[in-house]
N, C-alpha and C. Protein backbone atom coordinates (compact mmCIF):
# COMPACT_ATOMS: atom_id res chain seq x y z
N UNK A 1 -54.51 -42.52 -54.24
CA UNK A 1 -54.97 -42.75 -52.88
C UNK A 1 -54.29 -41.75 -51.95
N UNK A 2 -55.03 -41.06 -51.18
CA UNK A 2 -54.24 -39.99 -50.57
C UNK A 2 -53.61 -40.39 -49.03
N UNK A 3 -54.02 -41.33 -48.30
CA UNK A 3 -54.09 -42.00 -46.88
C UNK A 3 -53.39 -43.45 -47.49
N UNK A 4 -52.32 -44.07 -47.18
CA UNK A 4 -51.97 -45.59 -47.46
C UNK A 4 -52.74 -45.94 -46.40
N UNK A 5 -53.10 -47.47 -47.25
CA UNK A 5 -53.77 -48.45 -46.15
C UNK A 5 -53.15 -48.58 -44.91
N UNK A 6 -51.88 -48.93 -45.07
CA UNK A 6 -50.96 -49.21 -43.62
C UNK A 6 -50.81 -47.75 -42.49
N UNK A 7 -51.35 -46.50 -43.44
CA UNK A 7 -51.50 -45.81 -41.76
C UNK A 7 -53.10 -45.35 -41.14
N UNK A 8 -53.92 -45.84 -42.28
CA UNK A 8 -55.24 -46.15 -42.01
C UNK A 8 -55.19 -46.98 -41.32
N UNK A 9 -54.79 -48.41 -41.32
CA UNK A 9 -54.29 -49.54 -39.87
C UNK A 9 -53.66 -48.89 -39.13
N UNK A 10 -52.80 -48.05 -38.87
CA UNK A 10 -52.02 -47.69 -37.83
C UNK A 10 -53.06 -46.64 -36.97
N UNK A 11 -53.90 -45.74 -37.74
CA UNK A 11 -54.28 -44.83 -37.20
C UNK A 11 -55.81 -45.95 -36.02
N UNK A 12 -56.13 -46.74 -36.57
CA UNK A 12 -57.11 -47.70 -35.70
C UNK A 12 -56.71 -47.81 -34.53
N UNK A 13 -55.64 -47.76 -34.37
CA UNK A 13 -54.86 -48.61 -33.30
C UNK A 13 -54.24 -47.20 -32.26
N UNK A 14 -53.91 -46.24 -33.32
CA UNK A 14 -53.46 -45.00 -32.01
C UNK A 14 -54.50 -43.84 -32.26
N UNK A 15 -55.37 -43.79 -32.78
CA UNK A 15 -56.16 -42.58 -32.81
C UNK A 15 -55.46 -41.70 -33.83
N UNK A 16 -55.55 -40.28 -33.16
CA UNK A 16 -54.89 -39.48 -33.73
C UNK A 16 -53.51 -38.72 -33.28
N UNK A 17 -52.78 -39.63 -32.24
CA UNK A 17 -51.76 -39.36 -31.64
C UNK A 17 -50.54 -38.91 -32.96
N UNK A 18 -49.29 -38.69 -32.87
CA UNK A 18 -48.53 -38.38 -33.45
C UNK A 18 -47.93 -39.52 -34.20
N UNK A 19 -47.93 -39.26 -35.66
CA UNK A 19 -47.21 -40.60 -36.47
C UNK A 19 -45.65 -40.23 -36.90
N UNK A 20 -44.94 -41.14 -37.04
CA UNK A 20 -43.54 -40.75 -37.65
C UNK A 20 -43.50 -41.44 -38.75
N UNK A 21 -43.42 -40.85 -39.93
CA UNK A 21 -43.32 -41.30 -41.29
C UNK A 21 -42.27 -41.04 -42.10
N UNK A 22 -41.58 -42.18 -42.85
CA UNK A 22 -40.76 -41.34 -43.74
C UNK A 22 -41.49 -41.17 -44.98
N UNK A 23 -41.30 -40.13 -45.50
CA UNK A 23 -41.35 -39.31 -46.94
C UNK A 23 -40.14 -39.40 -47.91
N UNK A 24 -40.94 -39.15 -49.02
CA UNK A 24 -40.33 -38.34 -50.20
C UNK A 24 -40.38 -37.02 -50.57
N UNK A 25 -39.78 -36.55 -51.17
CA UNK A 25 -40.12 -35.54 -52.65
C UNK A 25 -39.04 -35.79 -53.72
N UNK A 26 -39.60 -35.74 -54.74
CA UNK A 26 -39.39 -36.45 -56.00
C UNK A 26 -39.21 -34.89 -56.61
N UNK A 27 -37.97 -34.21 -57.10
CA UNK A 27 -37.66 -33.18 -57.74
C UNK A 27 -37.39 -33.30 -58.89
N UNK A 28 -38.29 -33.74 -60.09
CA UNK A 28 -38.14 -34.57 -61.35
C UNK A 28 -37.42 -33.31 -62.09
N UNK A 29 -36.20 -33.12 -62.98
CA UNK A 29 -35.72 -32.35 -63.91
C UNK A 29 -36.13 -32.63 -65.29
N UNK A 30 -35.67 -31.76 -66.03
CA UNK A 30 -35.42 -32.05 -67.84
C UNK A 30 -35.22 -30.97 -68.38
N UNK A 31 -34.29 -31.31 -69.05
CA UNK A 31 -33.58 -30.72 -69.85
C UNK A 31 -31.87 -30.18 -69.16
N UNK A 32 -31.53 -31.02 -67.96
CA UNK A 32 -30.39 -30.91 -67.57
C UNK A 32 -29.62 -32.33 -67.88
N UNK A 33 -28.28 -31.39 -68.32
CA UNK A 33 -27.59 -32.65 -68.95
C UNK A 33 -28.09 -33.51 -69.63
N UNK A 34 -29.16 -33.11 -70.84
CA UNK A 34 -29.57 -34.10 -72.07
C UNK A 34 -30.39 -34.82 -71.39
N UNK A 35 -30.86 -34.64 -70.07
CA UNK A 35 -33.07 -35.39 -70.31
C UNK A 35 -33.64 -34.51 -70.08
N UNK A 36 -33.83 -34.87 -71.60
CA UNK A 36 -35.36 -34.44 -72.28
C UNK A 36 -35.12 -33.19 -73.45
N UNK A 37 -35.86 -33.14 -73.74
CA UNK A 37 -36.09 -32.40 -75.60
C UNK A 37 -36.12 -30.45 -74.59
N UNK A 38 -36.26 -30.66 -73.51
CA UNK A 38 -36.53 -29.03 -72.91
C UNK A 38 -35.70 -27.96 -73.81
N UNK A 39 -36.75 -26.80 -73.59
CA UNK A 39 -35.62 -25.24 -73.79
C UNK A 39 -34.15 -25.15 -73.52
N UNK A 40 -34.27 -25.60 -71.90
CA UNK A 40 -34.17 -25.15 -71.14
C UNK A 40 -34.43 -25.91 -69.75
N UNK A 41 -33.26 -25.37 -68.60
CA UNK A 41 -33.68 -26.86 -67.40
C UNK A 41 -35.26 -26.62 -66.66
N UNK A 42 -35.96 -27.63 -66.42
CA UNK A 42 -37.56 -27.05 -66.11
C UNK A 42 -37.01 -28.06 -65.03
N UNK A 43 -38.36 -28.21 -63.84
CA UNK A 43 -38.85 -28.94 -63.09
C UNK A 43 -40.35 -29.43 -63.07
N UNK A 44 -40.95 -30.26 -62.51
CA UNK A 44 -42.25 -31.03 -62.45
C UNK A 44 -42.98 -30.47 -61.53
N UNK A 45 -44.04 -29.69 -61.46
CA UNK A 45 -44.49 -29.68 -60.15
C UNK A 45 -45.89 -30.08 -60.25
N UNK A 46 -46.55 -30.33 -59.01
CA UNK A 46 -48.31 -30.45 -58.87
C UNK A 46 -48.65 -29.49 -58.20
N UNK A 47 -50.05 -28.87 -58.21
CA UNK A 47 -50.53 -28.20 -57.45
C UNK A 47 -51.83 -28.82 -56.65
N UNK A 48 -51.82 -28.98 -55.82
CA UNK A 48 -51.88 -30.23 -54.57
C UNK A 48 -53.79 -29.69 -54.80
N UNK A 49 -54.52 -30.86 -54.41
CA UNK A 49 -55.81 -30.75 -54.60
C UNK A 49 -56.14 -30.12 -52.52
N UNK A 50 -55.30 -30.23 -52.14
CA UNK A 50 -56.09 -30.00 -50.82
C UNK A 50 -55.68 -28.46 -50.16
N UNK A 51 -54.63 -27.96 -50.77
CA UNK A 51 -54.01 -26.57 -50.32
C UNK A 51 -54.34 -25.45 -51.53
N UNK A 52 -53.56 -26.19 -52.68
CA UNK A 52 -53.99 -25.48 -53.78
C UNK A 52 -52.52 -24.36 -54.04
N UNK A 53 -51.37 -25.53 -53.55
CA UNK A 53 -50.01 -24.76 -53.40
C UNK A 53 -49.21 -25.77 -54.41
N UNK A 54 -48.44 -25.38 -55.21
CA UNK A 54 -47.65 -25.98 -55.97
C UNK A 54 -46.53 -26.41 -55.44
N UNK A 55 -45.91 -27.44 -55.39
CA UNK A 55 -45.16 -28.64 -54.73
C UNK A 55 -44.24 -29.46 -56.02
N UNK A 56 -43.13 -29.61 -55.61
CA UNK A 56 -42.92 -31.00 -56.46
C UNK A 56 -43.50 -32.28 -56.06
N UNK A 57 -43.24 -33.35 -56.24
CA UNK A 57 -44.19 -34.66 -56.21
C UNK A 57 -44.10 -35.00 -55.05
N UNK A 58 -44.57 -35.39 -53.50
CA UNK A 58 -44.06 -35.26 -52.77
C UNK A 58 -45.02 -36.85 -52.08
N UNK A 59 -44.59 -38.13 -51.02
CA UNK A 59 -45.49 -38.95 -51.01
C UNK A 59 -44.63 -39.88 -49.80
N UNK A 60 -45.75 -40.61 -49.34
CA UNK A 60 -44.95 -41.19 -48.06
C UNK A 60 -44.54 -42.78 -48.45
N UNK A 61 -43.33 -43.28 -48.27
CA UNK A 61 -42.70 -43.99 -48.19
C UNK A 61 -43.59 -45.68 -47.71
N UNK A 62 -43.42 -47.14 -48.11
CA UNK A 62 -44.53 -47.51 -47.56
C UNK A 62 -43.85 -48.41 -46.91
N UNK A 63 -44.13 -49.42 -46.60
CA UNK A 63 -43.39 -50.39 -45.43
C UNK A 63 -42.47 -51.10 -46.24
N UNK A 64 -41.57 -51.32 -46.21
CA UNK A 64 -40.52 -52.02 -46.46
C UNK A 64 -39.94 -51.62 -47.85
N UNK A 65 -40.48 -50.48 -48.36
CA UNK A 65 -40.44 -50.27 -50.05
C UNK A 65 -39.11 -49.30 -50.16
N UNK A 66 -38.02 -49.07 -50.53
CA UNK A 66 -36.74 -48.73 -51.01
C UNK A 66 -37.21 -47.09 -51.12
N UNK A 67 -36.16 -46.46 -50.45
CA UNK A 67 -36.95 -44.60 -50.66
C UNK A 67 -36.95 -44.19 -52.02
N UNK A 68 -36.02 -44.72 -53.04
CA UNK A 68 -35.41 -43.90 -54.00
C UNK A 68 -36.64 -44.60 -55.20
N UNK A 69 -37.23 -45.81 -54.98
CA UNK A 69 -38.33 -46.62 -55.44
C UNK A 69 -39.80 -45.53 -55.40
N UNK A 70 -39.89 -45.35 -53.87
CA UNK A 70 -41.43 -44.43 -53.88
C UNK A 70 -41.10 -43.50 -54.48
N UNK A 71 -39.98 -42.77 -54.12
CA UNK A 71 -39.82 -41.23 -55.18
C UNK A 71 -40.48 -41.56 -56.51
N UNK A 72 -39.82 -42.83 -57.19
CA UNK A 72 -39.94 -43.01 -58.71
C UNK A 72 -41.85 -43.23 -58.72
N UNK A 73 -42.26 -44.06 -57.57
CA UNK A 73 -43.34 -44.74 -57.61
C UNK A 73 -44.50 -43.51 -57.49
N UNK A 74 -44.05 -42.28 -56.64
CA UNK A 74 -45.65 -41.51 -56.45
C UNK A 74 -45.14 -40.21 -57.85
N UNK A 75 -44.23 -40.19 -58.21
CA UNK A 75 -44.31 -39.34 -59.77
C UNK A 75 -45.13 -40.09 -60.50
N UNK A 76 -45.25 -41.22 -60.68
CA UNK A 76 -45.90 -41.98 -61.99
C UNK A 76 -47.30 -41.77 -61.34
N UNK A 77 -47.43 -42.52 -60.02
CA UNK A 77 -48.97 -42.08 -59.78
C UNK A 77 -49.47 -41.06 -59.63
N UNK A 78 -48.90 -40.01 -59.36
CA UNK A 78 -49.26 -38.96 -59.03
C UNK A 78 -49.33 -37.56 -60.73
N UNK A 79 -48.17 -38.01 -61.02
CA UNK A 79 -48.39 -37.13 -62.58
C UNK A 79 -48.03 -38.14 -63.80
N UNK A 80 -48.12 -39.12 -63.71
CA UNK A 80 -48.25 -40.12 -65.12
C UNK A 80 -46.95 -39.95 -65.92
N UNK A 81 -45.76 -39.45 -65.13
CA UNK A 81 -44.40 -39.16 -65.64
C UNK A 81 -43.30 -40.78 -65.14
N UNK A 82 -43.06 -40.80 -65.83
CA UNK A 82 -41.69 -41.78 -65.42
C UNK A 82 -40.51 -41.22 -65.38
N UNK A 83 -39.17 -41.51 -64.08
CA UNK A 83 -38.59 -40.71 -63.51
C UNK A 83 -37.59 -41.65 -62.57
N UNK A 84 -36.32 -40.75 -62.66
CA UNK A 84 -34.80 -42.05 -62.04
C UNK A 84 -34.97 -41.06 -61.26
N UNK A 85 -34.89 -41.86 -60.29
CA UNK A 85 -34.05 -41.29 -59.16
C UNK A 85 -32.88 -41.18 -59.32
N UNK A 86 -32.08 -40.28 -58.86
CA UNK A 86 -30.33 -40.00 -59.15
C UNK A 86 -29.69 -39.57 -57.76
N UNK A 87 -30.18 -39.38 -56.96
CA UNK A 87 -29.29 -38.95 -55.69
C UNK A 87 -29.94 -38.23 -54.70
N UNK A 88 -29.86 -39.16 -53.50
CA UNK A 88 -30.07 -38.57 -52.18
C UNK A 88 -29.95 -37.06 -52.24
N UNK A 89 -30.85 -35.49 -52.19
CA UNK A 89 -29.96 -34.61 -52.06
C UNK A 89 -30.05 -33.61 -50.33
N UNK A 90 -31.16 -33.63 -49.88
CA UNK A 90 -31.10 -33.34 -48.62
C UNK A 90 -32.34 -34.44 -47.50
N UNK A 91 -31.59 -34.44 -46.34
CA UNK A 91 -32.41 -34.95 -45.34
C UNK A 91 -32.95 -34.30 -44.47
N UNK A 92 -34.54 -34.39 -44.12
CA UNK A 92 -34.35 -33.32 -42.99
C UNK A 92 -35.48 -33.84 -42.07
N UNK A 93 -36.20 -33.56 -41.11
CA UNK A 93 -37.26 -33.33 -41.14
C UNK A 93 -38.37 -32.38 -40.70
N UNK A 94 -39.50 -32.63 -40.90
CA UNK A 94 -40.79 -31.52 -41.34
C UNK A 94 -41.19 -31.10 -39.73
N UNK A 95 -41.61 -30.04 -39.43
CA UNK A 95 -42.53 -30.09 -38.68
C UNK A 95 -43.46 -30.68 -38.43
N UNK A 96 -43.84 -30.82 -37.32
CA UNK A 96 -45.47 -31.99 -37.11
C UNK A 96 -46.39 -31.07 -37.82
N UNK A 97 -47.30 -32.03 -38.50
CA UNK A 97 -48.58 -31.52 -39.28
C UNK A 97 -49.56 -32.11 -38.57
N UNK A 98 -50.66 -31.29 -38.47
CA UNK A 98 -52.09 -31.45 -38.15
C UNK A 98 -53.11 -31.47 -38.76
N UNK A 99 -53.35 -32.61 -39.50
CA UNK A 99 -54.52 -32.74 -40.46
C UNK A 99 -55.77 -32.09 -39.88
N UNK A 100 -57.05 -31.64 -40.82
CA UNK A 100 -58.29 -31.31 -40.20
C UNK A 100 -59.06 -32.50 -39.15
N UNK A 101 -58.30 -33.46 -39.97
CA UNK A 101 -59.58 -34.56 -38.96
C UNK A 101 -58.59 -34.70 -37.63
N UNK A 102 -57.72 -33.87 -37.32
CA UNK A 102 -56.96 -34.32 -35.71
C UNK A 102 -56.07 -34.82 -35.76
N UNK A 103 -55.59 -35.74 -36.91
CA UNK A 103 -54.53 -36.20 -36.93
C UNK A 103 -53.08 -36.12 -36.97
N UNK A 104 -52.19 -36.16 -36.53
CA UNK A 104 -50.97 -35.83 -36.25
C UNK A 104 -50.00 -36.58 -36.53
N UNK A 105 -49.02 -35.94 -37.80
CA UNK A 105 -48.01 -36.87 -38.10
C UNK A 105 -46.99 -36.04 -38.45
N UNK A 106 -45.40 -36.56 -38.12
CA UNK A 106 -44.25 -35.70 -38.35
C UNK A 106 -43.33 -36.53 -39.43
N UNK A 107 -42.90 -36.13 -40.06
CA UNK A 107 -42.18 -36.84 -41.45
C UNK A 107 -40.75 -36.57 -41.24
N UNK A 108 -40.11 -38.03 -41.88
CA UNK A 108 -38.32 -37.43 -42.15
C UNK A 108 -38.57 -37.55 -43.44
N UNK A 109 -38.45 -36.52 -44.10
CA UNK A 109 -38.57 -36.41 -45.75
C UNK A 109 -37.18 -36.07 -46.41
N UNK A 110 -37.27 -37.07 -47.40
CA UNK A 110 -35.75 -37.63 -48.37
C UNK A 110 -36.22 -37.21 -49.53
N UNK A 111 -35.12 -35.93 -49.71
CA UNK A 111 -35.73 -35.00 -50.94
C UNK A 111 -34.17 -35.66 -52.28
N UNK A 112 -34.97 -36.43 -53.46
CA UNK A 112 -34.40 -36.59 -54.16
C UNK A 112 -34.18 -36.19 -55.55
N UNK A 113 -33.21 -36.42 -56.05
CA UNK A 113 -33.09 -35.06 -57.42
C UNK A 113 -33.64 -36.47 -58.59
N UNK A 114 -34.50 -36.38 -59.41
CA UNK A 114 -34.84 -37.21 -59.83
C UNK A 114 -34.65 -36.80 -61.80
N UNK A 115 -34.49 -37.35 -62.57
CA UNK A 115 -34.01 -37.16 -64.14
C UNK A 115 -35.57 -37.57 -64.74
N UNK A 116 -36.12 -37.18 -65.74
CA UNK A 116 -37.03 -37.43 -66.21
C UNK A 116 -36.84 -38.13 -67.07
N UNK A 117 -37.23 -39.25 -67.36
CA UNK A 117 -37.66 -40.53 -68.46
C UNK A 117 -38.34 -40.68 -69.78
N UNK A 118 -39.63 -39.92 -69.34
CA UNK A 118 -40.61 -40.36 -70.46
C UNK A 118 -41.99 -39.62 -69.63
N UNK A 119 -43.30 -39.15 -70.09
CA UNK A 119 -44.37 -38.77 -70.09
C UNK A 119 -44.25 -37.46 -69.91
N UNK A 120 -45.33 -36.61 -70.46
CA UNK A 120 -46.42 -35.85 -70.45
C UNK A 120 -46.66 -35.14 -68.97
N UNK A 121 -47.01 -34.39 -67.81
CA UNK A 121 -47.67 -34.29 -66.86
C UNK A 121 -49.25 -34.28 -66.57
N UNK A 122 -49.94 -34.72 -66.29
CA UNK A 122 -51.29 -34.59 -65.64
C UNK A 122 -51.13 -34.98 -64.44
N UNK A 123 -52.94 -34.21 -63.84
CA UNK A 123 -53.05 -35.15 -62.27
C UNK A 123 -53.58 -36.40 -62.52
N UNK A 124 -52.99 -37.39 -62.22
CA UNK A 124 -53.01 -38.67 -62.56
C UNK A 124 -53.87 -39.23 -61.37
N UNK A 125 -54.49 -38.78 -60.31
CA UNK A 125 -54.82 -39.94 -59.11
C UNK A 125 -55.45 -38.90 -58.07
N UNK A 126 -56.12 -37.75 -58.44
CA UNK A 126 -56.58 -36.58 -58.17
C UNK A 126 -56.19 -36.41 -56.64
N UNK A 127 -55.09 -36.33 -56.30
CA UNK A 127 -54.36 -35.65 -55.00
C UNK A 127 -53.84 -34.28 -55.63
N UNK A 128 -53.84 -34.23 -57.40
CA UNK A 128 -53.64 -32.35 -57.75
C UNK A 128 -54.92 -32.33 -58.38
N UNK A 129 -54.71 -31.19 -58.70
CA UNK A 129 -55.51 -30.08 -59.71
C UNK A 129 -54.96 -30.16 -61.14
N UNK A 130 -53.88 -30.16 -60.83
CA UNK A 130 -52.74 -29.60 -62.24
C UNK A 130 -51.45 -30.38 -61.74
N UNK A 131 -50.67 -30.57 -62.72
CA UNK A 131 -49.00 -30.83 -62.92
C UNK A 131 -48.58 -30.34 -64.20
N UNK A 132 -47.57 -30.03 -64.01
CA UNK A 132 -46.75 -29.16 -65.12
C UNK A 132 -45.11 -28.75 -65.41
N UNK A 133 -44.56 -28.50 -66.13
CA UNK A 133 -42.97 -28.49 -66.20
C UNK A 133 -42.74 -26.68 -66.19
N UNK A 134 -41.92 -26.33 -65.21
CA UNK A 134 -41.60 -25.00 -65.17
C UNK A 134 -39.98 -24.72 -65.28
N UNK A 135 -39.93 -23.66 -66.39
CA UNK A 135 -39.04 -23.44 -66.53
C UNK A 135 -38.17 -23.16 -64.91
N UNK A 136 -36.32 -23.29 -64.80
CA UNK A 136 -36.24 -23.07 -63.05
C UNK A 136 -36.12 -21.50 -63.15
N UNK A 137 -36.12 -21.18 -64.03
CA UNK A 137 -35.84 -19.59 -63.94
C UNK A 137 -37.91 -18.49 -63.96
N UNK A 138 -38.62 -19.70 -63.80
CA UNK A 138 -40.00 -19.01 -63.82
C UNK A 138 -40.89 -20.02 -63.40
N UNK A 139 -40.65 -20.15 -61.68
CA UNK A 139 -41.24 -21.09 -60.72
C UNK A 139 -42.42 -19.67 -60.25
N UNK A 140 -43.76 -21.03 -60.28
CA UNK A 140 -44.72 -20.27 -59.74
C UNK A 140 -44.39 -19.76 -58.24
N UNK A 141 -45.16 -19.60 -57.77
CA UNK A 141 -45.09 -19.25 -55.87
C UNK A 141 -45.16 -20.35 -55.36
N UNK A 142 -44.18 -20.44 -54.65
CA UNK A 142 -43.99 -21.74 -53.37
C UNK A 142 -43.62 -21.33 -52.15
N UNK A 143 -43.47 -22.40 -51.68
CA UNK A 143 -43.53 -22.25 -49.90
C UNK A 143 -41.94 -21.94 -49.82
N UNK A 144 -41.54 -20.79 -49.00
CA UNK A 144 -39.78 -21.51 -48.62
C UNK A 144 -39.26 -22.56 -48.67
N UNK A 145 -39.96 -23.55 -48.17
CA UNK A 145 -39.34 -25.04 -47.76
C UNK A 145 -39.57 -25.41 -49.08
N UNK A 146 -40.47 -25.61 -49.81
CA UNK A 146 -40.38 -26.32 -51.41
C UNK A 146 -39.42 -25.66 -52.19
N UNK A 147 -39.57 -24.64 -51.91
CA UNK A 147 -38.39 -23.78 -52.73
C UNK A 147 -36.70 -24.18 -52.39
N UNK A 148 -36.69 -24.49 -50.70
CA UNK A 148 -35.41 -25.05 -50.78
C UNK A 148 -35.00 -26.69 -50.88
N UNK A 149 -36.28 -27.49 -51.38
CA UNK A 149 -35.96 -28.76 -51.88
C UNK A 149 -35.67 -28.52 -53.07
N UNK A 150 -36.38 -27.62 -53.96
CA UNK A 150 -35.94 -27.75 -55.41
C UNK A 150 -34.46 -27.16 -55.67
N UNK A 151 -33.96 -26.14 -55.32
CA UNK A 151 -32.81 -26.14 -54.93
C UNK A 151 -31.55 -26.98 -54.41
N UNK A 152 -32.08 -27.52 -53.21
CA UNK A 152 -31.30 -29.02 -52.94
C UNK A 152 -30.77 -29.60 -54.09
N UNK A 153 -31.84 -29.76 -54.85
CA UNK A 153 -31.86 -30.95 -55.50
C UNK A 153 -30.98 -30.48 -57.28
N UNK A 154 -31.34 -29.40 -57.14
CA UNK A 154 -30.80 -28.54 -58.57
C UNK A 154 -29.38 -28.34 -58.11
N UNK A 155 -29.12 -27.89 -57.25
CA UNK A 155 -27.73 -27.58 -56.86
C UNK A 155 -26.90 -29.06 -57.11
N UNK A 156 -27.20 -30.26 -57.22
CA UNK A 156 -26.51 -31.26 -57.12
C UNK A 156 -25.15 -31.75 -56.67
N UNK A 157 -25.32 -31.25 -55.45
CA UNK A 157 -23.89 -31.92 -54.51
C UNK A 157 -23.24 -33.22 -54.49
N UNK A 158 -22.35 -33.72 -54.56
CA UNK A 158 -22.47 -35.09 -54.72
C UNK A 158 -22.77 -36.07 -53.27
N UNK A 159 -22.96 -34.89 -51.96
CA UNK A 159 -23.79 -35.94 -51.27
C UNK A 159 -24.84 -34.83 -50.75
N UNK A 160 -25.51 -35.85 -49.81
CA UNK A 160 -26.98 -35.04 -49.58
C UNK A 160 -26.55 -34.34 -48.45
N UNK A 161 -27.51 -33.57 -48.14
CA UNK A 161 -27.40 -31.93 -46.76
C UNK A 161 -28.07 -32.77 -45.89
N UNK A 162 -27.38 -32.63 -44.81
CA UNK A 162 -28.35 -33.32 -43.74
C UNK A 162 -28.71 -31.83 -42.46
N UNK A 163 -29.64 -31.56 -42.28
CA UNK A 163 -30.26 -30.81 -41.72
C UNK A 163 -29.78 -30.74 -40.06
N UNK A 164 -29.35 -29.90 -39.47
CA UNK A 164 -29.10 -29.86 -37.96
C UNK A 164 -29.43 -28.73 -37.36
């Protein structure tokens, strides 16, 4: 589902004024520190059905639901992977985005370093095209900013960066 119900209700009620949402991104690893059978340390990424830009798992937070929970919760829906969350690694937030239909929403996105479990990648819930495990030393093209969550999150500090 690409829109949660609860900001489809919200959006009834304010139009397309500006939303504040918290987010995720879910920086799933393997093959660091013994998860997973890897070469070598890889990461998870999707390549998003609406840009057509490769991303790690990335998904908005829902009402009352635990952050480190959705991280785990939009990897599985989103690439059919199961996945721990392990640690807060940076806070920040996004610039306001402007959807095509007018809509306007600004995110505090909680980028977490997440250990891989168990599955395979596919697009599981067609918000990608593709998902896939990349080696970290042979990341497709990304945005700066994705590039410095996966980082965040690889670097593993033992607390998170908070953005100022």
């Amino acid at each position: 589902m690409a829109t949660p119900d609860f900001v489809l209700a919200l959006r009834e009620k304010i139009g397309h004024d500006e939303l504040w949402l918290p987010g995720v991104t879910a920086v799933v690893l393997r093959g660091v520190g013994g998860s997973g059978g890897a070469e070598g340390p890889e990461v998870l990424l999707v390549r998003r059905a609406d840009s057509g830009a490769w991303t790690p798992v990335t998904g908005i937070v829902d009402p009352g639901e635990e952050p480190a929970v959705a991280a785990e919760r939009e990897v599985l829906e989103e690439a059919d992977v199961v996945a721990h969350a392990e640690s807060l690694s940076w806070v920040k937030v996004i610039d306001p985005v402007t959807y095509p239909n007018g809509d306007r929403s600004r995110y505090l996105d909680l980028v977490f370093r997440c250990s891989w479990v168990s599955g395979e990648p596919f697009p599981a819930d067609g918000e990608n095209t593709e998902a896939a495990w990349f080696s970290l030393d042979a990341l497709p093209e990304l945005s700066d900013d994705m590039g410095a969550r996966i980082r965040s999150a690889v670097d593993g500090a033992e607390a998170a960066r908070f953005e100022r």
